[in-house]
N, C-alpha and C. Protein backbone atom coordinates (compact mmCIF):
# COMPACT_ATOMS: atom_id res chain seq x y z
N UNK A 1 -3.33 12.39 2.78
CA UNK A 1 -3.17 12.49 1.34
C UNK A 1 -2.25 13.66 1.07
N UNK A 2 -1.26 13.43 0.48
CA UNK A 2 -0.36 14.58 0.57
C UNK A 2 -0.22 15.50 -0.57
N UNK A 3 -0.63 15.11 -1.75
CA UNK A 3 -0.63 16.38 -2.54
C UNK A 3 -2.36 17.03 -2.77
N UNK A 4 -3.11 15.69 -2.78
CA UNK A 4 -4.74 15.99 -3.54
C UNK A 4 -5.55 16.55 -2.38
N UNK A 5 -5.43 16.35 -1.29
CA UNK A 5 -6.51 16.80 -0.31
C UNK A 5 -5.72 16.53 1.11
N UNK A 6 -6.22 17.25 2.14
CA UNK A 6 -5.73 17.46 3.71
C UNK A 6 -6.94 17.37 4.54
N UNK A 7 -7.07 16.65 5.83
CA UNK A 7 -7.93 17.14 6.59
C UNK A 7 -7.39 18.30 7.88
N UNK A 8 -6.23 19.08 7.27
CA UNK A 8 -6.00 20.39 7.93
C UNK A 8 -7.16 21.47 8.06
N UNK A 9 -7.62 21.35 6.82
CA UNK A 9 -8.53 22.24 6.99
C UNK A 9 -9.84 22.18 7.93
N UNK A 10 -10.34 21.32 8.47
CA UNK A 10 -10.97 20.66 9.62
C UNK A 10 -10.31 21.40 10.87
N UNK A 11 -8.66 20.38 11.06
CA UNK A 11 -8.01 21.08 11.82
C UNK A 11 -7.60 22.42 12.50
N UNK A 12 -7.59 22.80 11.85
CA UNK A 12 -7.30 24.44 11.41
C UNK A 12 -8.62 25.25 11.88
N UNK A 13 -9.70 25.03 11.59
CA UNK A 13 -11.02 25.67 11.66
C UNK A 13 -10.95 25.38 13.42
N UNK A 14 -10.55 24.21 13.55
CA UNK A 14 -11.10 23.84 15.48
C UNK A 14 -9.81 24.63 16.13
N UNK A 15 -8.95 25.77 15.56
CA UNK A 15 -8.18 25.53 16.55
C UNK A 15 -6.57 25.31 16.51
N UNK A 16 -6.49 24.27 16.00
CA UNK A 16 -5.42 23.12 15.80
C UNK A 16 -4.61 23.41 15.29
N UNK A 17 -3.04 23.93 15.25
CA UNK A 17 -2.25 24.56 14.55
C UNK A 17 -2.11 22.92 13.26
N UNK A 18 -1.83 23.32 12.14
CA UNK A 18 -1.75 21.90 11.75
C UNK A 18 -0.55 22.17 10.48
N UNK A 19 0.35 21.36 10.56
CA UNK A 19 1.48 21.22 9.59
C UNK A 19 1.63 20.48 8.06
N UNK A 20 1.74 20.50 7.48
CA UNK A 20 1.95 19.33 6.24
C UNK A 20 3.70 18.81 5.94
N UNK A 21 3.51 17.55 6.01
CA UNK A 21 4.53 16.93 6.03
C UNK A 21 4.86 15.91 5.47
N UNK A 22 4.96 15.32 4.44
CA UNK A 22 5.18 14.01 3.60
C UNK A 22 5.65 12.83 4.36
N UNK A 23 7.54 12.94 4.76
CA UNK A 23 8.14 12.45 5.17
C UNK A 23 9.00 11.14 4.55
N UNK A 24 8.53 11.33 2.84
CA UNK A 24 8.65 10.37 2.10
C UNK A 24 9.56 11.19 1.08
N UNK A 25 10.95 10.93 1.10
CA UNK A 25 12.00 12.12 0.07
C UNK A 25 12.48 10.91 -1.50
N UNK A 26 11.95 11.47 -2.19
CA UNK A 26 12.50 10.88 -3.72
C UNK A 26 13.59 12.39 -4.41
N UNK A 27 13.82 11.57 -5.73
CA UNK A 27 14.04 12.42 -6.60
C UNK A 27 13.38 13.25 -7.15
N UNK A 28 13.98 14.89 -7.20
CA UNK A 28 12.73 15.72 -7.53
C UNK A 28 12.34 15.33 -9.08
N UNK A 29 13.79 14.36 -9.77
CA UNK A 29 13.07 14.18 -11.20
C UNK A 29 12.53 13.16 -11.45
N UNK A 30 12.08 12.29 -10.42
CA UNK A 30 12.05 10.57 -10.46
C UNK A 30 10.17 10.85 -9.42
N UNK A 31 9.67 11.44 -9.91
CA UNK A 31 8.11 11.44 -9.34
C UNK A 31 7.45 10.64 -10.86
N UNK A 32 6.39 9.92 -10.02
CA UNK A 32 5.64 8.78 -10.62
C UNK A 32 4.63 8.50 -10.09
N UNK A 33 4.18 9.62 -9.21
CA UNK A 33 2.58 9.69 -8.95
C UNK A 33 1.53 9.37 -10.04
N UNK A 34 1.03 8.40 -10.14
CA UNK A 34 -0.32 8.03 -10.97
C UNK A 34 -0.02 7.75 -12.31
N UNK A 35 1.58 7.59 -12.51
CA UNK A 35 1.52 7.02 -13.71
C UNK A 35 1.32 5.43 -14.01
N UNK A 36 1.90 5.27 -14.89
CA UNK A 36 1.66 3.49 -15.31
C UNK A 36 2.64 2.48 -14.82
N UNK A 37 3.77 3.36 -14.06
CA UNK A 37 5.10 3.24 -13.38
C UNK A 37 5.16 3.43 -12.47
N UNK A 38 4.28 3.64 -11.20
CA UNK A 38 4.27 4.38 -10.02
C UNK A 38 4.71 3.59 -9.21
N UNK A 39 5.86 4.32 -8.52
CA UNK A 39 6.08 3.16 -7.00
C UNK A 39 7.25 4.10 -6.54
N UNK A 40 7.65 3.15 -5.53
CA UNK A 40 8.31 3.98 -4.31
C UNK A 40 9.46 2.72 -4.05
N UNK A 41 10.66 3.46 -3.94
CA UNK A 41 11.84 2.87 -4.03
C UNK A 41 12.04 1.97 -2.33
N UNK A 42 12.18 0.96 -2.16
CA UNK A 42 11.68 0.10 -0.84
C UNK A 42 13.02 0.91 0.11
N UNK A 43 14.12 1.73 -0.16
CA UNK A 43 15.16 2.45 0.58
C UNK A 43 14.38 3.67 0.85
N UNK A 44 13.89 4.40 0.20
CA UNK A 44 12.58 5.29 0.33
C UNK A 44 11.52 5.24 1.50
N UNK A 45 10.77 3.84 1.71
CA UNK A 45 9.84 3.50 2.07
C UNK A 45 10.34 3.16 3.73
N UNK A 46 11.49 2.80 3.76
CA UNK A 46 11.99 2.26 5.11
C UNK A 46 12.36 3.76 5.66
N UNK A 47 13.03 4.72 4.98
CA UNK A 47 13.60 5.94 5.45
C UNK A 47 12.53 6.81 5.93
N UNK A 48 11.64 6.57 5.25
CA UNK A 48 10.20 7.57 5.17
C UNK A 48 9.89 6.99 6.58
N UNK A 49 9.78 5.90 6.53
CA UNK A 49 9.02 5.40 7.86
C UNK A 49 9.60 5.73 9.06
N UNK A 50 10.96 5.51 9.05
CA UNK A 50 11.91 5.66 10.48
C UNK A 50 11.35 7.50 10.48
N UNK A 51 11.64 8.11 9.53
CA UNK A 51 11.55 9.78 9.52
C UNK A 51 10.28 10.33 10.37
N UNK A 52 9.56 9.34 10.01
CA UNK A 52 8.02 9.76 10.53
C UNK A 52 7.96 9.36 12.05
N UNK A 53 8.25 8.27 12.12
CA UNK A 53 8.11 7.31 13.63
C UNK A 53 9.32 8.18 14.42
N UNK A 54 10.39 8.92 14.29
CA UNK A 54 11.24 9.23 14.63
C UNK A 54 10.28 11.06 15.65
N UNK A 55 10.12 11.20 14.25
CA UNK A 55 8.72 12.83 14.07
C UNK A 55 7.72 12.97 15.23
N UNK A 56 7.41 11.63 15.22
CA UNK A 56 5.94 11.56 15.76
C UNK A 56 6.72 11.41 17.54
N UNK A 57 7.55 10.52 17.64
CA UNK A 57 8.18 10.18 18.99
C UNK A 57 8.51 11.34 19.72
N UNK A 58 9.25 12.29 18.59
CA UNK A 58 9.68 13.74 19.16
C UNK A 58 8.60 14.75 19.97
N UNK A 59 7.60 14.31 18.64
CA UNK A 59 6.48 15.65 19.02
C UNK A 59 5.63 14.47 20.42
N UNK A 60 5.85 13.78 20.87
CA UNK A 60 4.80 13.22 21.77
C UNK A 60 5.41 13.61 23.30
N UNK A 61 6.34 13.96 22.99
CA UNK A 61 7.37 14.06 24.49
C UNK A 61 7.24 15.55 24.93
N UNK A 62 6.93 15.09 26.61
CA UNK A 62 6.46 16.90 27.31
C UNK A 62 7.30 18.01 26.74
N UNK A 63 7.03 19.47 26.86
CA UNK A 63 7.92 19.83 27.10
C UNK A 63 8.98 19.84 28.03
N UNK A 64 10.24 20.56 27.55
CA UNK A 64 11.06 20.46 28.63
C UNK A 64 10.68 21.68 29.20
């Protein structure tokens, strides 16, 4: 949940260095969280996804 609540704080308590990260980039004037209009632009939604899957691939690999 990225703005209302985290389970970092869980994280964090065990240990766990823990980051916050969306990975989902709009317009800073085009937010529509919880309105009557809310949605996410489907160029958005594909970018967000590669960004993340891209994120996650990086951080899974040993160090060098």
């Amino acid at each position: 949940m990225v703005m209302g609540a985290t389970d970092g704080l869980y994280l964090r308590s065990a240990g766990i260095p823990t980051y916050g990260l969306q990975g989902i980039f709009i317009e800073r004037d085009d937010f529509r969280a919880h309105g009557q209009d809310e949605r996410l632009g489907i160029n958005e939604f594909y970018e967000g996804d590669a960004f993340l899957y891209e994120l996650v691939k990086s951080l899974a690999q040993p160090p060098r």
